[in-house]
Protein backbone atom coordinates (compact mmCIF):
# COMPACT_ATOMS: atom_id res chain seq x y z
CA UNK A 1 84.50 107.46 113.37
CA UNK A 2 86.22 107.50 110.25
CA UNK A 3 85.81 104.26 107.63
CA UNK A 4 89.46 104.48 106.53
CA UNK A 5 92.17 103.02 108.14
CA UNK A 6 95.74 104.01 107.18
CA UNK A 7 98.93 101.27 106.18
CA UNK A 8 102.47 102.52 106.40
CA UNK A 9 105.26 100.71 105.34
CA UNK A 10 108.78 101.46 104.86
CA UNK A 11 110.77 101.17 101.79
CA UNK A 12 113.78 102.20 100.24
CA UNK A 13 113.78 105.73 98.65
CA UNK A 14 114.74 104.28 95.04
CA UNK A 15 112.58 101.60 95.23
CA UNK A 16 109.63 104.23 95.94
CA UNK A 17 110.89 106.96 93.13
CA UNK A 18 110.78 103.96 90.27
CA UNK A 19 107.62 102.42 91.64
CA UNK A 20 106.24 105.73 91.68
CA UNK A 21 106.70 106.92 88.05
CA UNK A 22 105.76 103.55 87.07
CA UNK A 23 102.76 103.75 89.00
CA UNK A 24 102.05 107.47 87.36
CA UNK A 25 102.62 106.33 84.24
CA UNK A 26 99.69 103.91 84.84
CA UNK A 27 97.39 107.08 86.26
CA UNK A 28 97.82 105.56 89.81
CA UNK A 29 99.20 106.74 92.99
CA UNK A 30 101.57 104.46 95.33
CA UNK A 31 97.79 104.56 97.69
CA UNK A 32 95.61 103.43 94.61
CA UNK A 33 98.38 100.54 94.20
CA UNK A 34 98.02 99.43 97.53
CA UNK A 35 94.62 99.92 97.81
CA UNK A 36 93.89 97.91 94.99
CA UNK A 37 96.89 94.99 96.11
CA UNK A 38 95.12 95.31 99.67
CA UNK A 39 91.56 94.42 98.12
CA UNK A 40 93.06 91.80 95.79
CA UNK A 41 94.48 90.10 98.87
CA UNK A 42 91.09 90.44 100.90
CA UNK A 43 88.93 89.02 98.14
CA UNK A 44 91.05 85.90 96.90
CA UNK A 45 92.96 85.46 100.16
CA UNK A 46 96.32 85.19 99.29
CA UNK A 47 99.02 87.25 96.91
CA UNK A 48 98.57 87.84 93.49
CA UNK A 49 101.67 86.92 92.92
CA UNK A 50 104.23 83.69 93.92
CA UNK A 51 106.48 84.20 96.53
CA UNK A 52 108.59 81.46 96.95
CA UNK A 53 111.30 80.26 99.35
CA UNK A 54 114.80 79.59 96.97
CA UNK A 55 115.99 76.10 97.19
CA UNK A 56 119.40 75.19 98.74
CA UNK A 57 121.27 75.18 95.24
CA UNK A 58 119.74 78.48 94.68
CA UNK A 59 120.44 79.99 97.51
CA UNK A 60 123.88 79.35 97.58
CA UNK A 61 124.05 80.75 93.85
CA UNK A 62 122.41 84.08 94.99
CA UNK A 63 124.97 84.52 98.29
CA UNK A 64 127.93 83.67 95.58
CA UNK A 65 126.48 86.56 93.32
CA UNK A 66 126.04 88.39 96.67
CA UNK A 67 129.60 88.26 97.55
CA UNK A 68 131.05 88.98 94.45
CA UNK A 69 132.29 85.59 93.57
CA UNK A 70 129.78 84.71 90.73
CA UNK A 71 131.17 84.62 87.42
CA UNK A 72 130.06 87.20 84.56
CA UNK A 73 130.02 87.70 81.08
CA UNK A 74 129.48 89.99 78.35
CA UNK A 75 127.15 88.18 76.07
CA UNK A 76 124.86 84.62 75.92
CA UNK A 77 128.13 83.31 73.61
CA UNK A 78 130.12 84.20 76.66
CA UNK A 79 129.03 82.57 78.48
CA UNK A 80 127.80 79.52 76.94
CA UNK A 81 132.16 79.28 76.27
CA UNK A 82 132.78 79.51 79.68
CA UNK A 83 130.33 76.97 80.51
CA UNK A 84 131.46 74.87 77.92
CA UNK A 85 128.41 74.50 76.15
């Protein structure tokens, strides 16, 4: 019986080309990343990262964005004018 066991997971195809010659730049392969995020994990028992839930305000702010309705602007002055600041 073999000692390895094998995670797949699904992922957008940009999301894996970037991550991948981001990862190569490093000398690592998308299975040395998630070897090493899957040990990580196992040792310290949780993420190495935060992952956090977006509050109410925020939330509505990112589905405003979403939908096309968020304002923009070219530059910090920009937008500190349109803000008023």
């Amino acid at each position: 019986m073999s000692s390895d066991a094998v995670v797949r997971a699904r992922i957008d195809r940009e999301t894996k080309e970037r991550a991948t010659a981001a990862l190569e730049a490093m000398g690592l392969s998308a299975s040395d990343a998630i070897r090493l995020l899957m040990i990580r994990i196992a040792d310290e028992q949780r993420l190495p990262f935060t992952v956090q839930v977006p509050n109410s305000t925020t939330a509505a702010a990112m589905d405003e964005l979403e939908s096309g309705k968020g304002k923009r602007s070219e530059s910090a002055d920009g937008l500190f004018e349109d803000l008023g600041i």
